[in-house]
C-alpha atoms as a PDB file:
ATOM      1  CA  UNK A   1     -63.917  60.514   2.911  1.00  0.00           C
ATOM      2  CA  UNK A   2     -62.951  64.352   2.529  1.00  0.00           C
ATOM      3  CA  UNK A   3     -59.646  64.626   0.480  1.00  0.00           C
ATOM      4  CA  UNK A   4     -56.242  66.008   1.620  1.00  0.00           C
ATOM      5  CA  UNK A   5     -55.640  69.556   0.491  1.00  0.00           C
ATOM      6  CA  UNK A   6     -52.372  71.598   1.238  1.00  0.00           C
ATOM      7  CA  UNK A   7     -52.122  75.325   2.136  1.00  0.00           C
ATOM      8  CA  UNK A   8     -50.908  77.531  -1.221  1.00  0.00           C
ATOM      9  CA  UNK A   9     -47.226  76.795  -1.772  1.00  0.00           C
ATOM     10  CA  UNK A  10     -46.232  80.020  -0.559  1.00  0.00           C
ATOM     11  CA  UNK A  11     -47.487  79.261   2.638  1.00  0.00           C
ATOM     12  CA  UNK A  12     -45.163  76.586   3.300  1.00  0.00           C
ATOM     13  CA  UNK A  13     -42.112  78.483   2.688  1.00  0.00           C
ATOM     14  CA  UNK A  14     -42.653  82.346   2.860  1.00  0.00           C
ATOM     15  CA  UNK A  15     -38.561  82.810   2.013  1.00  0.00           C
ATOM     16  CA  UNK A  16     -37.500  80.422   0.163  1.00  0.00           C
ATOM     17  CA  UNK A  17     -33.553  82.009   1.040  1.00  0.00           C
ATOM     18  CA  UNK A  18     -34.770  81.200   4.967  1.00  0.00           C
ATOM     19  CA  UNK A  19     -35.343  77.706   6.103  1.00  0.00           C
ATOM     20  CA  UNK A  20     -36.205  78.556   9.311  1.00  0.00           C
ATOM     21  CA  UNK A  21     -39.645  80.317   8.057  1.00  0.00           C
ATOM     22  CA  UNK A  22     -40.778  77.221   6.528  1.00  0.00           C
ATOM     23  CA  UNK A  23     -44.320  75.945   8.149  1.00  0.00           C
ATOM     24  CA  UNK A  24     -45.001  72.427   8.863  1.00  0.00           C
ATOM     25  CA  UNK A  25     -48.574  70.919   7.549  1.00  0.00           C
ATOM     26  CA  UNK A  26     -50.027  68.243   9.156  1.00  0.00           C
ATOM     27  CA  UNK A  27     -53.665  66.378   9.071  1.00  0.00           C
ATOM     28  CA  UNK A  28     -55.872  63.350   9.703  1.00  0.00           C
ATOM     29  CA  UNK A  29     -58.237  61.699   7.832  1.00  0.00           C
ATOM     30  CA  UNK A  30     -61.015  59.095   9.489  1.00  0.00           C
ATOM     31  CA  UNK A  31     -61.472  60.433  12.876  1.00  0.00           C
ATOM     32  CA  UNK A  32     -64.847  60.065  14.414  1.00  0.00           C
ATOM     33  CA  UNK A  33     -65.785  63.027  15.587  1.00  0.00           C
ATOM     34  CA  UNK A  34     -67.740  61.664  19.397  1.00  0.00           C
ATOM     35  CA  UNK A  35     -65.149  58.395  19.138  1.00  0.00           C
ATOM     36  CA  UNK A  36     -61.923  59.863  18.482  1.00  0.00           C
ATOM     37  CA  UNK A  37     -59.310  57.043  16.926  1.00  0.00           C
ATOM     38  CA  UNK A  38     -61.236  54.535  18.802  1.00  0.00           C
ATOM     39  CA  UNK A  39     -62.871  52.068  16.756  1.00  0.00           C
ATOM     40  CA  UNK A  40     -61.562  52.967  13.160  1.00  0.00           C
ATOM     41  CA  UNK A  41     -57.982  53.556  11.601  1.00  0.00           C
ATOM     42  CA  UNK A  42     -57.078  57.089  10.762  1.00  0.00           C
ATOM     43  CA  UNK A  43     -54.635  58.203   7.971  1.00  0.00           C
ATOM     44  CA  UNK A  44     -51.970  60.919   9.721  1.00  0.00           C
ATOM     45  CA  UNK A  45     -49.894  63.109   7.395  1.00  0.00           C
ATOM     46  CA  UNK A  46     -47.435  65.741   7.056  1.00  0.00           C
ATOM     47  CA  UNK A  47     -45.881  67.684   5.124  1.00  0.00           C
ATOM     48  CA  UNK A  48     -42.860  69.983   5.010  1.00  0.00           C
ATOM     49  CA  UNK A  49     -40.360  71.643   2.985  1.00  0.00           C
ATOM     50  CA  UNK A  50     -36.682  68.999   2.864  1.00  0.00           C
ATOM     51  CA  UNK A  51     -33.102  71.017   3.108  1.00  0.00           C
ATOM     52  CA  UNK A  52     -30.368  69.520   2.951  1.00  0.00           C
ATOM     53  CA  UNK A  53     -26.703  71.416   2.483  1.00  0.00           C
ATOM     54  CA  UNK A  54     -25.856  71.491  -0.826  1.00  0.00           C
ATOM     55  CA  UNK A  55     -29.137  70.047  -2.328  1.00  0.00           C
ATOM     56  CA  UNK A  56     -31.970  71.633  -3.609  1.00  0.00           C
ATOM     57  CA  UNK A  57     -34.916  71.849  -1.345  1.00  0.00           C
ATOM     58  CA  UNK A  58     -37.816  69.033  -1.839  1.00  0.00           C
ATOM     59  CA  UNK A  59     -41.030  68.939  -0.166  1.00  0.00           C
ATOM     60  CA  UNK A  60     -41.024  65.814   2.392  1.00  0.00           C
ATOM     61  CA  UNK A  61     -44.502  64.084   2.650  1.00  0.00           C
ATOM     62  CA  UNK A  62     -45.093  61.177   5.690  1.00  0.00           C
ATOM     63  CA  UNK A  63     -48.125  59.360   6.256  1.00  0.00           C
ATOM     64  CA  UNK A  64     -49.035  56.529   8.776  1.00  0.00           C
ATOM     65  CA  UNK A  65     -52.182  54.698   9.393  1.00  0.00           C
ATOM     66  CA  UNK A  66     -53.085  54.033  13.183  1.00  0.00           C
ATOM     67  CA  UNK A  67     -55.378  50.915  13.391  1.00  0.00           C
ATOM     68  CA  UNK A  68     -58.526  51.793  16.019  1.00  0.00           C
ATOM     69  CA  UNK A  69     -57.267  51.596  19.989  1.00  0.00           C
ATOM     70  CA  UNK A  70     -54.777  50.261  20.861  1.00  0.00           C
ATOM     71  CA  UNK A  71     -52.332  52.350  19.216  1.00  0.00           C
ATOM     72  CA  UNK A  72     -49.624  50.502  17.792  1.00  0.00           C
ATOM     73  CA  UNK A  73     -48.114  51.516  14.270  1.00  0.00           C
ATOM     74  CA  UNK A  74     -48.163  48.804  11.446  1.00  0.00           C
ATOM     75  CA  UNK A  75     -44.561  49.398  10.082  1.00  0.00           C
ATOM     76  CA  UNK A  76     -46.434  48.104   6.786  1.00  0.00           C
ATOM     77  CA  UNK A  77     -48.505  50.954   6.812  1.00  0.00           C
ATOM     78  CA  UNK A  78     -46.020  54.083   6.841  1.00  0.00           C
ATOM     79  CA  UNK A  79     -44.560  55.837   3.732  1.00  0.00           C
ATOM     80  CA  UNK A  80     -42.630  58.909   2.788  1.00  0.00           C
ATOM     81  CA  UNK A  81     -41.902  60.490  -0.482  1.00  0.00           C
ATOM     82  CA  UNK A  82     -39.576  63.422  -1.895  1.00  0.00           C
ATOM     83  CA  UNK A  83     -41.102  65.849  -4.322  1.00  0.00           C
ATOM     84  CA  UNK A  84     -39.846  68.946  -5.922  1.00  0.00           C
ATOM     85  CA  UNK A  85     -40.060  72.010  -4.054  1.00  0.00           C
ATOM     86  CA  UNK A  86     -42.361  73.905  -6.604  1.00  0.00           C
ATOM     87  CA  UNK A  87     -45.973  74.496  -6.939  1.00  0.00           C
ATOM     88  CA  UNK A  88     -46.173  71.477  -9.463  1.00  0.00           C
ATOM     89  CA  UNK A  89     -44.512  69.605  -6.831  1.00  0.00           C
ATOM     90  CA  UNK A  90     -46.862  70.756  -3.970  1.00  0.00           C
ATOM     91  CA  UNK A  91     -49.586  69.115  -6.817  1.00  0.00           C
ATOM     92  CA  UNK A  92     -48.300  66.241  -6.702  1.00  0.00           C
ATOM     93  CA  UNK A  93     -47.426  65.880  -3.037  1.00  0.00           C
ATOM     94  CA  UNK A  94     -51.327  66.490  -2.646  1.00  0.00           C
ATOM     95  CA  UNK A  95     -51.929  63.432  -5.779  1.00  0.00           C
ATOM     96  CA  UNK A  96     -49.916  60.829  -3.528  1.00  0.00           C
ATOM     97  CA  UNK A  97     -51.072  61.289  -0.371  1.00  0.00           C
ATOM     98  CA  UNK A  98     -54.775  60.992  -1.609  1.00  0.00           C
ATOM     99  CA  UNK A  99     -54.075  57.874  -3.597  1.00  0.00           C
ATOM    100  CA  UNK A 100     -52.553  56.548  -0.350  1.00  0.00           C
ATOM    101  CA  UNK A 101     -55.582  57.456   1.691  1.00  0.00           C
ATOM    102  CA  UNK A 102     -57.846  56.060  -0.965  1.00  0.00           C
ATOM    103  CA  UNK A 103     -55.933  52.657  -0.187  1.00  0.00           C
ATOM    104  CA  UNK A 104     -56.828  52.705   3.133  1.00  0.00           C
ATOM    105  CA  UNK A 105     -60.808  52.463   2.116  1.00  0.00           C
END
């Protein structure tokens, strides 16, 4: 299974000072490429840059696993974490998300 990788940290927020610049990431892992999502699960993440008034910024990373047709979400298998909005914290954004993908086979 190819690994998640992230865009440079710069890429996801070009101006820090400008929330509204900030790029979303988002990817799959386990797709079939002639099936689709049809008969496998596929690991679904995204990533983005957390503001919040009066906080510091953190880098928000989702993930959800979709079981093979049909579609229905295991609430089981869903999770979210809060990182520091840094290059150390883009590392380990990138850390978690494979260790939860490497659950999933």
């Amino acid at each position: 299974m190819e690994p998640i990788t992230l865009p440079r940290f710069d890429w996801f927020c070009p101006d820090i000072e400008q929330p509204w610049t900030f790029n979303i990431y988002s990817a799959s892992r386990g797709t079939d490429p002639s099936l689709g999502c049809l008969d496998t699960n596929t690991f679904n993440c995204k990533v983005k840059i957390k503001v919040e008034e009066g906080q510091p910024h953190k880098i928000h990373a989702s993930y959800y696993i979709l079981p093979p047709w049909p579609l229905k979400r295991d609430p089981n298998k869903v999770g979210e974490a809060l990182f520091d909005c840094t290059q150390e914290g883009l590392e380990e954004t990138v850390k978690w998300l494979n260790d939860e993908l490497s659950k999933m086979y």
